[in-house]
N, C-alpha and C. Protein backbone atom coordinates (compact mmCIF):
# COMPACT_ATOMS: atom_id res chain seq x y z
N UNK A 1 108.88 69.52 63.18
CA UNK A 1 108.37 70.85 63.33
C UNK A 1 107.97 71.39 61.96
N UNK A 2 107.24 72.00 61.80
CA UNK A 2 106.49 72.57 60.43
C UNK A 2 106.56 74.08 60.79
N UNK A 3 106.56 75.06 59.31
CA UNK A 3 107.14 76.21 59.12
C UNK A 3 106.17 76.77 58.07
N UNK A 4 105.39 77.96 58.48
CA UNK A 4 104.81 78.41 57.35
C UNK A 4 105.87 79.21 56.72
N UNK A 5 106.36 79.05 55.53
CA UNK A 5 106.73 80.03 54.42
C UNK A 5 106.08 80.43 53.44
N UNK A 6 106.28 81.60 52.98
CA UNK A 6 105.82 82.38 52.08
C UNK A 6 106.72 83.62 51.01
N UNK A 7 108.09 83.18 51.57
CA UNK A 7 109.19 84.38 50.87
C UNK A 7 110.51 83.21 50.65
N UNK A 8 111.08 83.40 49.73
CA UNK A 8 112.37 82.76 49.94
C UNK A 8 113.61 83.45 50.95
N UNK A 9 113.27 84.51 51.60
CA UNK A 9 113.82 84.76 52.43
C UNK A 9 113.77 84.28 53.76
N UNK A 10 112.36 83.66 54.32
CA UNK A 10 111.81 83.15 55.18
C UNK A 10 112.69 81.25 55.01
N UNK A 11 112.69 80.91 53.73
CA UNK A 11 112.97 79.52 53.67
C UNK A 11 114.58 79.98 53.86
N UNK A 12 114.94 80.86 53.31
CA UNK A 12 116.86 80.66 53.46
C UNK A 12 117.05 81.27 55.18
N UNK A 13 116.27 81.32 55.90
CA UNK A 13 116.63 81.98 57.36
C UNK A 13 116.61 80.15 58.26
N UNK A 14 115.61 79.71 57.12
CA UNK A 14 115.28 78.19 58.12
C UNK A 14 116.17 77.63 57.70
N UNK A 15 116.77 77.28 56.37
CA UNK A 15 117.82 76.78 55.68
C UNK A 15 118.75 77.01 56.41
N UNK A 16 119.15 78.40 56.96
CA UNK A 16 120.62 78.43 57.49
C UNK A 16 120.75 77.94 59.14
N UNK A 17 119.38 77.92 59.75
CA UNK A 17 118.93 77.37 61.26
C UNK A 17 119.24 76.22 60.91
N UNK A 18 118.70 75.23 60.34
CA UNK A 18 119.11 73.94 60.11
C UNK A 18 120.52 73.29 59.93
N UNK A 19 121.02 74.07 58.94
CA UNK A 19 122.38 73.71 58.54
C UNK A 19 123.31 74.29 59.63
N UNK A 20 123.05 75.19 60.58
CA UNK A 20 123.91 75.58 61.86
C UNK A 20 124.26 74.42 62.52
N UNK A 21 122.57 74.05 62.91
CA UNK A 21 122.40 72.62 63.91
C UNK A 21 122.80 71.77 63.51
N UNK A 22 123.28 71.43 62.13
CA UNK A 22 123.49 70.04 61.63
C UNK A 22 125.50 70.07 61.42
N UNK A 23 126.10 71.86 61.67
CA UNK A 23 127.27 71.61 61.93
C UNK A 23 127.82 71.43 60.29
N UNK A 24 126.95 71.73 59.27
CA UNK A 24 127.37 71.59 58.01
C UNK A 24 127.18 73.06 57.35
N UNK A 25 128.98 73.16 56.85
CA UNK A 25 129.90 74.65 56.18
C UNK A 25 128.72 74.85 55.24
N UNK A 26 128.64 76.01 54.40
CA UNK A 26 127.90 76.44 53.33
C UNK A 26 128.72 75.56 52.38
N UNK A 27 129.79 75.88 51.94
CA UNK A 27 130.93 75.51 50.86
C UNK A 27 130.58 73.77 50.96
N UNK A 28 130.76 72.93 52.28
CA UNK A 28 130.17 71.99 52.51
C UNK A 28 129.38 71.48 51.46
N UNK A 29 128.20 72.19 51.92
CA UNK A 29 126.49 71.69 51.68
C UNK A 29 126.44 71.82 49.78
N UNK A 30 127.50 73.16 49.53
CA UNK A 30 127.15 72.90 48.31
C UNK A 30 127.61 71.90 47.02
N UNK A 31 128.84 71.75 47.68
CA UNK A 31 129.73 70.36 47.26
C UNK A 31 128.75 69.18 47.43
N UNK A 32 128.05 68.98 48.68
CA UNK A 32 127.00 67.88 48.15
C UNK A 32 126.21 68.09 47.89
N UNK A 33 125.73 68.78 47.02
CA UNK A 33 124.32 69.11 46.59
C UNK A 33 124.86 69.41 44.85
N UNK A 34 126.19 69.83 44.41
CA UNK A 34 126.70 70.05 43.04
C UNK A 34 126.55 71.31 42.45
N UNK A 35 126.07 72.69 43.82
CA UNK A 35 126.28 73.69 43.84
C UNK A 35 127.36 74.75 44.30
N UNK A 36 127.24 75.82 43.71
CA UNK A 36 128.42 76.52 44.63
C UNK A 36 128.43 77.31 45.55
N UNK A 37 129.48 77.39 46.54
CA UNK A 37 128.66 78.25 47.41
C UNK A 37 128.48 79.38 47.50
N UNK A 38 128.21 80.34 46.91
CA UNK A 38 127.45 81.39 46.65
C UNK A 38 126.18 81.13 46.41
N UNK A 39 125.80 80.12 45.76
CA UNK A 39 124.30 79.38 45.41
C UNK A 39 123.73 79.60 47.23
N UNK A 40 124.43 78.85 48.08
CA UNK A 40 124.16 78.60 49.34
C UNK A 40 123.56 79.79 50.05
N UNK A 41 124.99 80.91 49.67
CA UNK A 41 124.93 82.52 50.51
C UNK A 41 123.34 82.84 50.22
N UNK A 42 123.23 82.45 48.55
CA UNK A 42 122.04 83.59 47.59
C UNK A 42 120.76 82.97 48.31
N UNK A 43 120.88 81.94 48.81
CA UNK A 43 119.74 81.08 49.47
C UNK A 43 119.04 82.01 50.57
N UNK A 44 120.73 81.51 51.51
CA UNK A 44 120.52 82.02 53.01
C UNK A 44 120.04 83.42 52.77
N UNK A 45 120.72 84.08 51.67
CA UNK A 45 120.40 85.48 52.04
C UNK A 45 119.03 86.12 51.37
N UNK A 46 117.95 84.91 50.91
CA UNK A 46 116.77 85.27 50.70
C UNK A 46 117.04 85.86 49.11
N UNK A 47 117.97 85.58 47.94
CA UNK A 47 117.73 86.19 46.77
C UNK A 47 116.53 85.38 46.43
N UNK A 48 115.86 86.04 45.32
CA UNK A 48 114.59 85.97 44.92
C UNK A 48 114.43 85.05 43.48
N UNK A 49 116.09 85.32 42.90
CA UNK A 49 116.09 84.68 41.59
C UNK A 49 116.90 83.40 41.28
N UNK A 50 116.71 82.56 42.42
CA UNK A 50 117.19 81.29 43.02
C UNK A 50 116.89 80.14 41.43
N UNK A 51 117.90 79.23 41.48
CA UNK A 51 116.63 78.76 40.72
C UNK A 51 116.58 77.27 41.60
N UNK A 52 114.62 76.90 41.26
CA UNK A 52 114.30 76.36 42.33
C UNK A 52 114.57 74.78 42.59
N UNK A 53 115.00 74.19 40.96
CA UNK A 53 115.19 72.82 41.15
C UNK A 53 116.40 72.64 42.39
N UNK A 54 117.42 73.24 42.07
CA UNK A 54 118.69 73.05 42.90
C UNK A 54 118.37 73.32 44.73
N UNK A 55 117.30 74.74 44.89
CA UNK A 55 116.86 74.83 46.60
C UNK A 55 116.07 73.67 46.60
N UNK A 56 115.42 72.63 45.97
CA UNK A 56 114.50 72.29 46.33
C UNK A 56 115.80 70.34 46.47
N UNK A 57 116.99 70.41 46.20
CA UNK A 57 117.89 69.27 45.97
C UNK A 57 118.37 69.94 47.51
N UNK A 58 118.69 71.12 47.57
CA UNK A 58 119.99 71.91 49.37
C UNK A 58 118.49 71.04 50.41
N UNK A 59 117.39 71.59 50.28
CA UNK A 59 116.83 71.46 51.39
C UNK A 59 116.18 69.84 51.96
N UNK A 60 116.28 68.75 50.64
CA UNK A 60 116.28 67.62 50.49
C UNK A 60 117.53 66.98 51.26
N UNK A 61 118.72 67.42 50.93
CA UNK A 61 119.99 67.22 51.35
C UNK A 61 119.93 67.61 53.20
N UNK A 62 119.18 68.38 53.56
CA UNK A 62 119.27 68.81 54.79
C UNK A 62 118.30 67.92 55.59
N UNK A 63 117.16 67.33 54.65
CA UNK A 63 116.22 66.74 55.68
C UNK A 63 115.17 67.18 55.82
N UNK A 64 115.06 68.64 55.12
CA UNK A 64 114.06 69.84 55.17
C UNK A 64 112.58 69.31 54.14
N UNK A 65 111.61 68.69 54.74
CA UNK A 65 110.81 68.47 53.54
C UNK A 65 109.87 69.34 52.98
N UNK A 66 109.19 69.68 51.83
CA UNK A 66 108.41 70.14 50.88
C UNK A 66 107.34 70.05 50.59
N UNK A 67 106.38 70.23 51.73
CA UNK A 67 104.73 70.16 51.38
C UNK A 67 103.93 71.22 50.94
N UNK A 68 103.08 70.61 50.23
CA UNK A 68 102.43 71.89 49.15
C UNK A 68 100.86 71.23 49.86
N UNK A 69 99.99 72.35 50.52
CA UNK A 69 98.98 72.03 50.80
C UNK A 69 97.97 72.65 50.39
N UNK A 70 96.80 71.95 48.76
CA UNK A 70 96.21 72.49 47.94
C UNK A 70 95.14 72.78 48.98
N UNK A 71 94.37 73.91 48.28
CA UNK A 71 93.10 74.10 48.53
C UNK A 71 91.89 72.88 48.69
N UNK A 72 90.43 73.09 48.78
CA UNK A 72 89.99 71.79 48.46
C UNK A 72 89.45 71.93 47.43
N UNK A 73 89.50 73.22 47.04
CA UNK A 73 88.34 73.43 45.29
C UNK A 73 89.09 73.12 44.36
N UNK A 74 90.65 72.74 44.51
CA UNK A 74 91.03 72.21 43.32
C UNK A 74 91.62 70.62 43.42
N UNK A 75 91.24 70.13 42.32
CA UNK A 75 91.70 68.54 42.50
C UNK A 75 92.13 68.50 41.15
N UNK A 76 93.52 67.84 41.26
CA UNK A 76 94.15 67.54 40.29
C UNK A 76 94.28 66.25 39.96
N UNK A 77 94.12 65.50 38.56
CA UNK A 77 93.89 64.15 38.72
C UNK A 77 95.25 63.49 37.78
């Protein structure tokens, strides 16, 4: 299933849908990921000043993948 986001509040609402279904604690998720869980809460709860290497390791850890879909006027080589 694919998800338009556009807020990190939007990604920590899917973050926490996922991790419901998958039956995995916050405190959990952040122990395997080498975060803490407040990192997890600040996710779920849409803070803004996340930092992004570590959401971008939680949502890897979940299964959640990361597509960036460029325009066509730009090509990066």
């Amino acid at each position: 299933m694919q998800s338009h986001v556009s807020t990190i509040k939007e990604i920590g609402e899917l973050l926490r849908e996922v991790r419901k279904a998958q039956q995995v604690r916050q405190d959990d998720l952040g122990a395997m990921v080498g975060c803490s869980h407040k990192f997890i809460v600040d996710v779920e709860k849409g803070k803004e000043t996340i930092q992004a290497g570590l959401l971008l390791k939680v949502l890897d850890e979940l299964g959640i993948k990361v597509i960036l879909d460029l325009p066509e006027t730009n090509h990066v080589d």
